[in-house]
N, C-alpha and C. Protein backbone atom coordinates (compact mmCIF):
# COMPACT_ATOMS: atom_id res chain seq x y z
N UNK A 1 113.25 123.07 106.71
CA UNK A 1 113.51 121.96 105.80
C UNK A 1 113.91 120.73 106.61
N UNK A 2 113.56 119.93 106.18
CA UNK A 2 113.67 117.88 106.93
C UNK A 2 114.67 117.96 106.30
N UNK A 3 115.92 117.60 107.16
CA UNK A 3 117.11 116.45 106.84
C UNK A 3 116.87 115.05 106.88
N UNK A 4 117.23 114.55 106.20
CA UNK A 4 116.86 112.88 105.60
C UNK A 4 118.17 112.38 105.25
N UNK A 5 118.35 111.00 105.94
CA UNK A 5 119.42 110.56 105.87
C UNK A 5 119.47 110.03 104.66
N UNK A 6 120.87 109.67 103.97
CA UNK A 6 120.62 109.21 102.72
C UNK A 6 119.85 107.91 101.64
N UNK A 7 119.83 107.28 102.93
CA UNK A 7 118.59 106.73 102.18
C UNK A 7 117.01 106.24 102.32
N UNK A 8 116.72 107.75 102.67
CA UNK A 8 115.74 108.05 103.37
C UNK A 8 115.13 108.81 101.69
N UNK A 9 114.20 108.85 100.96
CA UNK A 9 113.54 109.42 99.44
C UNK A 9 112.34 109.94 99.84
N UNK A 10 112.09 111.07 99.39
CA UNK A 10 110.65 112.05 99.73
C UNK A 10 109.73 111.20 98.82
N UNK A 11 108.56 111.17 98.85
CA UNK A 11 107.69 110.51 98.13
C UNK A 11 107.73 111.31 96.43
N UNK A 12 107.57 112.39 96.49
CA UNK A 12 107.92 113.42 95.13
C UNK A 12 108.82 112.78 94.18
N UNK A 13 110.02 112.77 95.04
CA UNK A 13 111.44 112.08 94.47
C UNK A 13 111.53 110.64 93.87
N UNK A 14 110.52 109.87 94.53
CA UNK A 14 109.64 108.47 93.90
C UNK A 14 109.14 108.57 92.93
N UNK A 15 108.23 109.25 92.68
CA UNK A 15 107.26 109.22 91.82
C UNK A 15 107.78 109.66 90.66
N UNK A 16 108.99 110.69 90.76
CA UNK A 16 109.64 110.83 89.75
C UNK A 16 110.30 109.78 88.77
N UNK A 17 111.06 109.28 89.93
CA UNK A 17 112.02 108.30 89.74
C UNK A 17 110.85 106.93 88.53
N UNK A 18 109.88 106.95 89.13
CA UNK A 18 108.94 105.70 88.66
C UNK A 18 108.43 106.19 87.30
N UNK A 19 108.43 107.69 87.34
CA UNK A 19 107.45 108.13 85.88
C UNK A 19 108.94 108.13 84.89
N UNK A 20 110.09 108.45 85.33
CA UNK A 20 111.11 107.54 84.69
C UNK A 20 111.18 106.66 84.08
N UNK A 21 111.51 105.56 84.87
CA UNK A 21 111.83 104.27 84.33
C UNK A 21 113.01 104.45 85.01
N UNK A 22 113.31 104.70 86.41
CA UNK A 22 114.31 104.94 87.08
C UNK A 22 114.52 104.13 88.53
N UNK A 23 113.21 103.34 88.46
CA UNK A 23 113.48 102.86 90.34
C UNK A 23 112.37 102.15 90.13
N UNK A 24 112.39 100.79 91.08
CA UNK A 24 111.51 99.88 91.58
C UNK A 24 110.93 100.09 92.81
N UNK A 25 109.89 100.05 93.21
CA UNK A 25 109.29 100.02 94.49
C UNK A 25 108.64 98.90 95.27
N UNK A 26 109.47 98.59 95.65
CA UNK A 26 109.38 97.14 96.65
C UNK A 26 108.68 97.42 97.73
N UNK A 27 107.05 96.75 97.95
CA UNK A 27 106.51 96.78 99.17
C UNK A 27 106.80 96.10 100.25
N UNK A 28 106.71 96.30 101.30
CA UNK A 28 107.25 95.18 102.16
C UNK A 28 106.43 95.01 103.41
N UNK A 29 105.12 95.36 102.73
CA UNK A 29 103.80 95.18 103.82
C UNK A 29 103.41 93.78 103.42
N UNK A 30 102.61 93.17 104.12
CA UNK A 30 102.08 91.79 103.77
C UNK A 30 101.28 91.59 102.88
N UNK A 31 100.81 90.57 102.20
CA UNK A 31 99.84 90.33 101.53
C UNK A 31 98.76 90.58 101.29
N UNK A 32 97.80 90.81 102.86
CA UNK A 32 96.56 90.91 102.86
C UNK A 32 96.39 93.00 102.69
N UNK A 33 97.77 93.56 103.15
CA UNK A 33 97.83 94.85 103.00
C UNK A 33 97.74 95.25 101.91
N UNK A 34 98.64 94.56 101.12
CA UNK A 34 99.11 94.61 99.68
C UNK A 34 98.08 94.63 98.96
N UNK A 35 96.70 93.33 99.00
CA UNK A 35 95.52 93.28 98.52
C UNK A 35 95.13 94.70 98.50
N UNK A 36 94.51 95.26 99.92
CA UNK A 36 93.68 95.95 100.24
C UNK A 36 93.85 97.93 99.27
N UNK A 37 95.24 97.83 99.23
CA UNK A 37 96.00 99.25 98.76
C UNK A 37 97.21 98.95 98.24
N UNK A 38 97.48 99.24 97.02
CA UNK A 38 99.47 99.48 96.60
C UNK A 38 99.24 100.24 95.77
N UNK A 39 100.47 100.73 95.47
CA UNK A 39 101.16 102.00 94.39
C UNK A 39 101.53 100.70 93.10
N UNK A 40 100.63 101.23 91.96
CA UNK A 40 100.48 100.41 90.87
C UNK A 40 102.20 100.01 90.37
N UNK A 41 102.25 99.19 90.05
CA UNK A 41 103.53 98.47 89.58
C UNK A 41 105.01 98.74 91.09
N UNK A 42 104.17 98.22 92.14
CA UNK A 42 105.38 98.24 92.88
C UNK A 42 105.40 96.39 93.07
N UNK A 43 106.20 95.86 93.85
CA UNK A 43 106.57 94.78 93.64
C UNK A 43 106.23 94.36 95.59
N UNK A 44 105.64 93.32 95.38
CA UNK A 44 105.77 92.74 96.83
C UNK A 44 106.90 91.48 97.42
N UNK A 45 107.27 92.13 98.59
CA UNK A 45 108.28 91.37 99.33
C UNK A 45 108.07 91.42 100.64
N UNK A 46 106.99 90.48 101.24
CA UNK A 46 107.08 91.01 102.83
C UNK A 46 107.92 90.92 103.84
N UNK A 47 108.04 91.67 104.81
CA UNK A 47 108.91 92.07 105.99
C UNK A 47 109.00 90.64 106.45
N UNK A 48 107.65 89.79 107.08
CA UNK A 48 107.99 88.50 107.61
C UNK A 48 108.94 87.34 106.96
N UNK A 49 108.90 87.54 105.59
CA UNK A 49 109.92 86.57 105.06
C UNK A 49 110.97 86.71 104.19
N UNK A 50 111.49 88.36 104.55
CA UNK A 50 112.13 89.29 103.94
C UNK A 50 113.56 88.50 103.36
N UNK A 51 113.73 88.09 102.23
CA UNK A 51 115.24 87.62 101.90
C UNK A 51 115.95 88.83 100.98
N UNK A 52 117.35 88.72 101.13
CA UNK A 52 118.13 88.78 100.20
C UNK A 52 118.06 88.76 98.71
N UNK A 53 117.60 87.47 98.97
CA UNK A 53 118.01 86.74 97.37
C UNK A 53 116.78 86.87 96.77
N UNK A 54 115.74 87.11 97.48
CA UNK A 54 113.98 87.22 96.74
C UNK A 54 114.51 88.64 96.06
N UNK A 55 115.15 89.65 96.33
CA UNK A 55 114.76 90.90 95.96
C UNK A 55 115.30 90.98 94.04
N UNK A 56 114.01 92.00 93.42
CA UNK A 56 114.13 91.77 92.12
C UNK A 56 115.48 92.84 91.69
N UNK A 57 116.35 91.87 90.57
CA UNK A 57 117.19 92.49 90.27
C UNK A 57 117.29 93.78 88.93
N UNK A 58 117.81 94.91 89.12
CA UNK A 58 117.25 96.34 88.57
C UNK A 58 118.60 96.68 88.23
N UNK A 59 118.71 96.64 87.71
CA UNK A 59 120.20 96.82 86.79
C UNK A 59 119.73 98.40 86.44
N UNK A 60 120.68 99.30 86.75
CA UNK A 60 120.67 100.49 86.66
C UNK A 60 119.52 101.22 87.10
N UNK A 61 118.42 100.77 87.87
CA UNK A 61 117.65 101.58 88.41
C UNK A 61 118.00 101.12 90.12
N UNK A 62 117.05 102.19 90.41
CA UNK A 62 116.94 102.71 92.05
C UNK A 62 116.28 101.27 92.85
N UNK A 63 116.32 100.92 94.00
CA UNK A 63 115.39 100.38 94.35
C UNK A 63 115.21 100.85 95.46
N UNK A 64 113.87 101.06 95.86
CA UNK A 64 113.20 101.94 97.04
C UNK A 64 112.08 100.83 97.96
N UNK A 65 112.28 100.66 98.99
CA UNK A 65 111.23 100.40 99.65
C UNK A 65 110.44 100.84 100.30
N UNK A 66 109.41 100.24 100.43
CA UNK A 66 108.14 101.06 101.14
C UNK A 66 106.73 100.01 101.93
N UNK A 67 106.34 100.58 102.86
CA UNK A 67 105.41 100.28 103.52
C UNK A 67 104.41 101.17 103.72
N UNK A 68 103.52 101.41 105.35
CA UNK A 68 102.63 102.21 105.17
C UNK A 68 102.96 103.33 105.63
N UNK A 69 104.09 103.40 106.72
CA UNK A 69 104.14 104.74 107.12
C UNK A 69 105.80 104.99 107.06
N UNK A 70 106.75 103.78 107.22
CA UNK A 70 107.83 104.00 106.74
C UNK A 70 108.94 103.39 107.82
N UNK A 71 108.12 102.76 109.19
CA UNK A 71 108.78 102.03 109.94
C UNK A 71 109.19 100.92 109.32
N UNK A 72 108.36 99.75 108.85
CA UNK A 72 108.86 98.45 108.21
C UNK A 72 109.74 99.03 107.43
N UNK A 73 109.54 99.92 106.06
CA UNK A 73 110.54 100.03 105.20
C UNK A 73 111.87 100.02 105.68
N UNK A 74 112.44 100.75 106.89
CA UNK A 74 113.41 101.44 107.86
C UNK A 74 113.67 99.78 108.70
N UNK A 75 113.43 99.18 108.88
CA UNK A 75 113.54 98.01 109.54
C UNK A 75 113.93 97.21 108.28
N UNK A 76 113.59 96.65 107.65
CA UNK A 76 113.84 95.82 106.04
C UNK A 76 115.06 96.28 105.96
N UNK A 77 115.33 97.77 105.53
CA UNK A 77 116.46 98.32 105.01
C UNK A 77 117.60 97.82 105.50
N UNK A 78 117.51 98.13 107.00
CA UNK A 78 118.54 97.85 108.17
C UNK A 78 118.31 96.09 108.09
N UNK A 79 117.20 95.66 107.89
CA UNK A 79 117.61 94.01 107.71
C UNK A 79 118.51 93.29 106.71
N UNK A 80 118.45 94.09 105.56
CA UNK A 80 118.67 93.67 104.33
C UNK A 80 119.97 94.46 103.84
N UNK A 81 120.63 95.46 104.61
CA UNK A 81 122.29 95.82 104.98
C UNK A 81 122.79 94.59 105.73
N UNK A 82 122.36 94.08 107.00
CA UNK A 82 122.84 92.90 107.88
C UNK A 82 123.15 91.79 106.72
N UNK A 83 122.51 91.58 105.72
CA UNK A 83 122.52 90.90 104.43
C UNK A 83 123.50 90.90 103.59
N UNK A 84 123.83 92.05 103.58
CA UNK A 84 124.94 92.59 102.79
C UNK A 84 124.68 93.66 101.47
N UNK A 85 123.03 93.94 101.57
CA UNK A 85 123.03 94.53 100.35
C UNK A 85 122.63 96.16 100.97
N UNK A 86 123.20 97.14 99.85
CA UNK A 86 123.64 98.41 100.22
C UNK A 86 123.27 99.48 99.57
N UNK A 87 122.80 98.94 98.61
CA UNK A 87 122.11 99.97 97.66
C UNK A 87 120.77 100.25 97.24
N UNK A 88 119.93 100.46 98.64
CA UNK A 88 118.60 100.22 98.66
C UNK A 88 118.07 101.76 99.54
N UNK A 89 117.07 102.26 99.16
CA UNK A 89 116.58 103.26 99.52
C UNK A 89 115.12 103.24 100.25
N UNK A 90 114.33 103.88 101.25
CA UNK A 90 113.75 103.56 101.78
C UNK A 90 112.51 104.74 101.40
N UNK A 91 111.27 104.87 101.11
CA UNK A 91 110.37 106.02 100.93
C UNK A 91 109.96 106.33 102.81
N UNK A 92 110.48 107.50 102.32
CA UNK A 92 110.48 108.48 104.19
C UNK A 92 108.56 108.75 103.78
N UNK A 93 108.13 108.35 104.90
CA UNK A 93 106.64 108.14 105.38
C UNK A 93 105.89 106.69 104.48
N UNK A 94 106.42 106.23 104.22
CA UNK A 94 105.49 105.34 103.43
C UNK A 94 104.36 105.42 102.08
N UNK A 95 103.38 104.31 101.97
CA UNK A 95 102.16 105.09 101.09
C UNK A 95 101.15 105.78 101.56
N UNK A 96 101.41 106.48 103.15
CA UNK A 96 100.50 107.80 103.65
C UNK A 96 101.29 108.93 102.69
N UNK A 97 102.44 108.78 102.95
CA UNK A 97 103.29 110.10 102.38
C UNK A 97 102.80 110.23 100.63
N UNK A 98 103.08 108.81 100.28
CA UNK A 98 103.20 108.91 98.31
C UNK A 98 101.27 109.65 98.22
N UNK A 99 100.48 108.78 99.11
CA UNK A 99 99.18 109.62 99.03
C UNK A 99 98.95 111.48 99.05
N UNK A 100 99.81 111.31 100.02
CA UNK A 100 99.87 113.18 100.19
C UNK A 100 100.28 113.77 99.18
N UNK A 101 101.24 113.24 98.34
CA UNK A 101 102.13 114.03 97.78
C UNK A 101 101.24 113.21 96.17
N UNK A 102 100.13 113.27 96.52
CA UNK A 102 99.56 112.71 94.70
C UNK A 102 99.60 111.72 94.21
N UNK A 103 100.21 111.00 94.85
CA UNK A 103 100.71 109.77 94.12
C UNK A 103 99.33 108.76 93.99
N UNK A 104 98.93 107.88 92.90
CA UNK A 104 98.10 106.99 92.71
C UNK A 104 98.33 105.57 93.52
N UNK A 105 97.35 105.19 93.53
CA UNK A 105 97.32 103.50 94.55
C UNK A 105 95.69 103.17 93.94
N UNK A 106 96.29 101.85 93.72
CA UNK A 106 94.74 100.90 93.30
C UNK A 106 94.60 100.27 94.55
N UNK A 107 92.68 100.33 94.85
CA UNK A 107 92.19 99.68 96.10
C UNK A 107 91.61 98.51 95.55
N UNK A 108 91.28 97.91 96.74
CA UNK A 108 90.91 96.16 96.31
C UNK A 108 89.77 96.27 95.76
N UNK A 109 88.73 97.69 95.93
CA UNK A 109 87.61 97.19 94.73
C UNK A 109 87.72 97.58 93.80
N UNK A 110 88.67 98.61 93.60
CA UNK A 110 89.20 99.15 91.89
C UNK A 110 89.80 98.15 91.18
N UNK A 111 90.89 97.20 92.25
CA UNK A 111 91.20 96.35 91.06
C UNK A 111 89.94 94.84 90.88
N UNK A 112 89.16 94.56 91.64
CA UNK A 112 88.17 93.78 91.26
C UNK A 112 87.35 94.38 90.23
N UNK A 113 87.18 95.52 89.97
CA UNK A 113 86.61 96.38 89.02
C UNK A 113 87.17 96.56 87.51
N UNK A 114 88.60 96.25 87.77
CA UNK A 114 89.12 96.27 86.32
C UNK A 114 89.08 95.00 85.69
């Protein structure tokens, strides 16, 4: 079994959280990434101009970040503690992991398609 620091979230534990109504998922890959692949209703915030005060406010839900493999997320996190904010969770592997574990993502010609 993986020990995971605490705010480190298995992709499973996401997806839960989202088929909830329990947690936001804040991307924090760039734009042109963001285009190309995201996990439907996550929210973009990229790493390069990562603020504080941009991040959306979730009153009683989770907020989780994520990238592609789970370094940026892990970097943001630790940027955005230096910030002062503390109650933010990070998806351990990124959207390789939420892919493994089932999770849906619209591609840039699926959503030109809809």
């Amino acid at each position: 079994m993986t020990v995971q620091s605490p705010v480190t979230v298995a992709a499973e534990a996401v997806q839960a959280w989202l088929a909830a109504g329990e947690a936001i998922l804040i991307d924090v890959r760039e734009p042109d990434e963001y285009a190309d692949e995201y996990i439907p209703g996550s929210v973009l915030l990229p790493l390069s101009t990562l603020d504080a005060t941009a991040l959306p406010a979730t009153p009683g839900k989770r907020r989780v970040l994520q990238c592609l493999t789970g370094k940026r997320s892990a970097i943001a996190l630790a940027r955005l503690a230096e910030q002062g904010v503390a109650d933010l969770l990070h998806l351990d592997g990124g959207l390789l992991a939420w892919k493994i574990a089932g999770g849906k993502t619209i591609e840039a010609d699926e959503a030109v398609a809809a």
